[in-house]
Protein backbone atom coordinates (compact mmCIF):
# COMPACT_ATOMS: atom_id res chain seq x y z
CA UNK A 1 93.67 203.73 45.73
CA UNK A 2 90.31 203.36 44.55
CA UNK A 3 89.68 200.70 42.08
CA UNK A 4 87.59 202.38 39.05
CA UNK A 5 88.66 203.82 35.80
CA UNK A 6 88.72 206.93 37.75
CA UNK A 7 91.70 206.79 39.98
CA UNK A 8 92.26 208.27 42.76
CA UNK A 9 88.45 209.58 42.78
CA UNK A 10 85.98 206.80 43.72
CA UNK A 11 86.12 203.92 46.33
CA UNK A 12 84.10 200.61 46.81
CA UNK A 13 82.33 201.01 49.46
CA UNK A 14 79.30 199.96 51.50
CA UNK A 15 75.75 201.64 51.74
CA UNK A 16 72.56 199.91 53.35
CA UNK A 17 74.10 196.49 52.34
CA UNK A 18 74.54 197.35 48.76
CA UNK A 19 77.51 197.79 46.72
CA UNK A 20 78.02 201.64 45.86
CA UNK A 21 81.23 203.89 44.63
CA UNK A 22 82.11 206.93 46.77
CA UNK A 23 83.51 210.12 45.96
CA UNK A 24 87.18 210.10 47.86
CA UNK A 25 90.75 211.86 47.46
CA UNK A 26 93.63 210.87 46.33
CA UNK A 27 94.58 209.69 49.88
CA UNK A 28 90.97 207.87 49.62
CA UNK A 29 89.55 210.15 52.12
CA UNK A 30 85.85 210.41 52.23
CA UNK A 31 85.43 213.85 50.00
CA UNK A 32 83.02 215.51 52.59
CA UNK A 33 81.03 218.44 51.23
CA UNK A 34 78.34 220.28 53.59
CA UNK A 35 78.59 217.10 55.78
CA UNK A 36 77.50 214.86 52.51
CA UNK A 37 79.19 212.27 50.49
CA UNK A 38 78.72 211.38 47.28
CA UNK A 39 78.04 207.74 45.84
CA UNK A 40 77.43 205.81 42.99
CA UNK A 41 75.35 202.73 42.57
CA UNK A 42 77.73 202.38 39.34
CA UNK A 43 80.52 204.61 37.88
CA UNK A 44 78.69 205.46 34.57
CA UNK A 45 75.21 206.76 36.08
CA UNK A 46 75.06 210.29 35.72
CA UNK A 47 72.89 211.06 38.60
CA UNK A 48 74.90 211.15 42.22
CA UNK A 49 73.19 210.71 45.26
CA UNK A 50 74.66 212.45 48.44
CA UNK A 51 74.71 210.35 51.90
CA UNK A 52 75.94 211.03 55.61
CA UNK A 53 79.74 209.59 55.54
CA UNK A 54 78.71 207.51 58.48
CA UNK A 55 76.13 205.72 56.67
CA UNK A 56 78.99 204.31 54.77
CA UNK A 57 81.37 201.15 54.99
CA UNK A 58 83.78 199.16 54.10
CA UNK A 59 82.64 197.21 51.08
CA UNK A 60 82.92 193.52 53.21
CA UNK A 61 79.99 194.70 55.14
CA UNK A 62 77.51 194.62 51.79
CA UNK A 63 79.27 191.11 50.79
CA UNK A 64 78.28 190.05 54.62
CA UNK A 65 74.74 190.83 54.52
CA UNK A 66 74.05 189.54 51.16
CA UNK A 67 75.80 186.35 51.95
CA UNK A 68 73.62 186.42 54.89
CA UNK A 69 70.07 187.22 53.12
CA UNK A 70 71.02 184.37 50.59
CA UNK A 71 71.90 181.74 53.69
CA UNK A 72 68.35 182.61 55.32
CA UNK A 73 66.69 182.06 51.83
CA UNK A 74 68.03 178.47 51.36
CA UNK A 75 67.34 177.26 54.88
CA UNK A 76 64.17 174.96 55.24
CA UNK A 77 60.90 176.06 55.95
CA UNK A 78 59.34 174.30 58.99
CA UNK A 79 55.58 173.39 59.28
CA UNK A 80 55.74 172.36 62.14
CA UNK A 81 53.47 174.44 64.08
CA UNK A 82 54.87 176.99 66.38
CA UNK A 83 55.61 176.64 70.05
CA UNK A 84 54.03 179.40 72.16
CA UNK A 85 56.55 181.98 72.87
CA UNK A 86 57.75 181.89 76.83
CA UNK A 87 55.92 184.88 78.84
CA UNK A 88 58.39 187.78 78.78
CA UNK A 89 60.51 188.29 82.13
CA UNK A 90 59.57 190.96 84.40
CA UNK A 91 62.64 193.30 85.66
CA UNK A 92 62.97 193.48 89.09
CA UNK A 93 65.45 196.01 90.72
CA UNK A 94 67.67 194.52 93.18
CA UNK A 95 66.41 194.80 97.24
CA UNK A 96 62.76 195.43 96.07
CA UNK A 97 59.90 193.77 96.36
CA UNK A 98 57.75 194.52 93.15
CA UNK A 99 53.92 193.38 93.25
CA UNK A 100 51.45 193.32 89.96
CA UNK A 101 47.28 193.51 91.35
CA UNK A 102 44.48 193.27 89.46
CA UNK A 103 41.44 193.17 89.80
CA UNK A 104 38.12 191.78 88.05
CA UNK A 105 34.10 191.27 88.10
CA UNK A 106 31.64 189.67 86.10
CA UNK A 107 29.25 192.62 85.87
CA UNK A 108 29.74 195.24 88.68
CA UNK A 109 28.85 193.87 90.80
CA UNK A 110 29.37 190.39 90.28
CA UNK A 111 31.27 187.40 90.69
CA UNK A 112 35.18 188.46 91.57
CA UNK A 113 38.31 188.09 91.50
CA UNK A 114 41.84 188.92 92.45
CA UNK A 115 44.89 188.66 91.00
CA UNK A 116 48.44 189.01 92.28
CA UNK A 117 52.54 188.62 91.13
CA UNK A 118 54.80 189.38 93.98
CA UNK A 119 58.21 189.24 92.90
CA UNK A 120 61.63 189.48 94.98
CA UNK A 121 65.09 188.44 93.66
CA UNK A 122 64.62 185.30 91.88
CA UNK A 123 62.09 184.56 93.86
CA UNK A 124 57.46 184.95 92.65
CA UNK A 125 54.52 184.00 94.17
CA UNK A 126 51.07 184.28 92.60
CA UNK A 127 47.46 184.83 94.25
CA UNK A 128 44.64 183.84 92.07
CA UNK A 129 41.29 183.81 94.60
CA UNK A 130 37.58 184.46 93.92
CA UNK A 131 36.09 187.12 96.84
CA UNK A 132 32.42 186.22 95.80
CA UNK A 133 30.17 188.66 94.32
CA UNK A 134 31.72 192.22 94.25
CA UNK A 135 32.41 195.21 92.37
CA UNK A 136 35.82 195.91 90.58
CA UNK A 137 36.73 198.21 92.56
CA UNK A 138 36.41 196.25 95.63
CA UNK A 139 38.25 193.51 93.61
CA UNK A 140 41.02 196.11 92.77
CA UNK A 141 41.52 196.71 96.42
CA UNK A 142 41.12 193.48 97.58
CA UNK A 143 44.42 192.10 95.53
CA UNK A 144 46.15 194.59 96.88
CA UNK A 145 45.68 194.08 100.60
CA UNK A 146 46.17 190.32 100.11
CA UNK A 147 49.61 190.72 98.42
CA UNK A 148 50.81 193.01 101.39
CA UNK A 149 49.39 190.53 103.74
CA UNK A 150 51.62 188.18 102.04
CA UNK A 151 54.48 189.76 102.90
CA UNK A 152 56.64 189.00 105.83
CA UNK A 153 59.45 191.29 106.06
CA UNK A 154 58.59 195.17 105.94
CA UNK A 155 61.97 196.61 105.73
CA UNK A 156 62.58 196.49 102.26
CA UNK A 157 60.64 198.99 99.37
CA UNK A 158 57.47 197.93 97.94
CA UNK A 159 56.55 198.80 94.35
CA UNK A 160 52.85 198.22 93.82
CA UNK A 161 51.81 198.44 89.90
CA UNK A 162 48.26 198.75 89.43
CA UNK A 163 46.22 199.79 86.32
CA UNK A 164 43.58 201.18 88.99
CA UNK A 165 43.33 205.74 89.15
CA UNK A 166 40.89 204.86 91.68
CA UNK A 167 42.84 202.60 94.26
CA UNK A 168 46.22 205.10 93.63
CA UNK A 169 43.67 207.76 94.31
CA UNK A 170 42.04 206.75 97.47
CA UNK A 171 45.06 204.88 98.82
CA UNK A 172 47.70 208.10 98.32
CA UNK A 173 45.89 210.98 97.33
CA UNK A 174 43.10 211.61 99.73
CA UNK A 175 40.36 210.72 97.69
CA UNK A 176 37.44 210.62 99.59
CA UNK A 177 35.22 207.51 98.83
CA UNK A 178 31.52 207.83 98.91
CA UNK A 179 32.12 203.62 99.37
CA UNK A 180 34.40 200.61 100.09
CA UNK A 181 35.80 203.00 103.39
CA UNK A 182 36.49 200.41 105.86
CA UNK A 183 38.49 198.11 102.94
CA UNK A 184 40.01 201.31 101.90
CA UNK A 185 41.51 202.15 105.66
CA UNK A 186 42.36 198.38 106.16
CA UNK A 187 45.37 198.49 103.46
CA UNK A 188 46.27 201.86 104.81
CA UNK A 189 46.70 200.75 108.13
CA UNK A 190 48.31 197.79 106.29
CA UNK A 191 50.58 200.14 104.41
CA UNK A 192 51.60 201.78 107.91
CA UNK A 193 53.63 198.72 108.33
CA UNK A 194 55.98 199.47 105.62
CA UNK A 195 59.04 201.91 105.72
CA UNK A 196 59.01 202.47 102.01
CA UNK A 197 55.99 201.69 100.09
CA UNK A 198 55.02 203.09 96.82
CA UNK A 199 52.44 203.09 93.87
CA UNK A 200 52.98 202.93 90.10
CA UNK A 201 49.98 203.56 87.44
CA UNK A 202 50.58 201.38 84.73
CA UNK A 203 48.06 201.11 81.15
CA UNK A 204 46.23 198.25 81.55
CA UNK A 205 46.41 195.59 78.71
CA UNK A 206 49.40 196.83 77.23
CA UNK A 207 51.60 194.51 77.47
CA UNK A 208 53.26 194.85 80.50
CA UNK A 209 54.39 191.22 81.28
CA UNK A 210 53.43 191.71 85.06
CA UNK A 211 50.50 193.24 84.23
CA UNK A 212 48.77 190.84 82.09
CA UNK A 213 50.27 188.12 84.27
CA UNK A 214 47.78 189.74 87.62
CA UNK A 215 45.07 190.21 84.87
CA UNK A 216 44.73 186.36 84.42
CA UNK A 217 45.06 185.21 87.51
CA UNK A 218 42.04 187.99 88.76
CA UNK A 219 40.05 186.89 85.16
CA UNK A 220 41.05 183.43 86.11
CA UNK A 221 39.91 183.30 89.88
CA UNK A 222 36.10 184.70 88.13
CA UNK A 223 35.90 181.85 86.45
CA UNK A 224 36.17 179.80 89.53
């Protein structure tokens, strides 16, 4: 039974880690009413509030978070300073090979470079080279026919993630360049190799872990 001054009418219970009273039958039933409960933060406040039934909880789960909140407060602060956080892991579905190309110039044109992550089971490979002087979108295409001239086996799906509309665009959608035309029909003879070979437009510097991995190694390779 509940154990107010009420009995029979209000239960200990747990809301949001606090302590609160809730309206229940004499069985202790939640008293539901238009899919609301009532509560009480104490038994002589006048003013009820009214709360979904499955916000609510035993009364050990408020005693567990406070006891919690109070064990994080007394622990010692460190000032040590921080170790940098490992690069996040990219996912990798099972029997593909995933690639991350990127492209980058120094003025356009300018000094280049390309960036690659080829990835396969537990298994990566990066490609950080500078092409010269170049535009970025000659550096853009560039990493990507150097990561599929990386690969030796061409019966197993390719994912290629670029943040490039324009490579995706001449590459698979009939684009029609006004430049870069021989480069441009080099991967796709390249790309003729593959049984199963597709593109995926990603937002650059967004924090795709693959993504920002290619961008360094391109940004990197400029730098060279």
């Amino acid at each position: 039974m509940g154990d107010s001054n009420d009995k029979g009418s209000w239960k200990r219970m747990s809301f949001k880690g606090n302590k609160v009273w809730a309206s229940v039958s004499d069985t202790e039933e939640l008293r539901v009413e238009q899919g609301k409960v009532q509560i009480k933060y104490s038994l002589d406040q006048e003013y009820e509030y009214r709360v979904s039934p499955d916000s609510l909880g035993p009364v050990s789960e408020a005693v567990a978070k406070n006891k919690s909140k109070k064990d994080k407060a007394s622990e010692p602060r460190s000032f040590l300073p921080k170790k940098d956080p490992a690069p996040p892991a990219v996912e990798v579905p099972p029997g593909v090979i995933v690639i991350y190309t990127d492209g980058a110039s120094s003025g356009n044109p300018g000094p280049a470079g390309i960036g690659a992550l080829l990835l396969f089971g537990g298994h990566e490979k990066e490609l950080s080279e500078s092409i010269g002087v170049a535009t970025n979108n000659i550096a853009e295409l560039t990493a990507i026919k150097r990561a599929l001239e990386e690969l030796k086996r061409t019966d197993l799906p390719v994912e290629i993630h670029t943040d490039s509309s324009y490579c995706i665009g001449v590459l698979t959608k009939g684009w029609k360049p006004n430049m870069n035309s021989e480069l441009i029909h080099e991967i796709q003879a390249l790309m003729q190799r593959f049984g199963c070979i597709r593109f995926i437009k990603i937002k650059g510097h967004s924090g795709i872990p693959g993504n920002e991995r290619a961008d360094s190694l391109a940004t990197g390779a400029v730098k060279k």
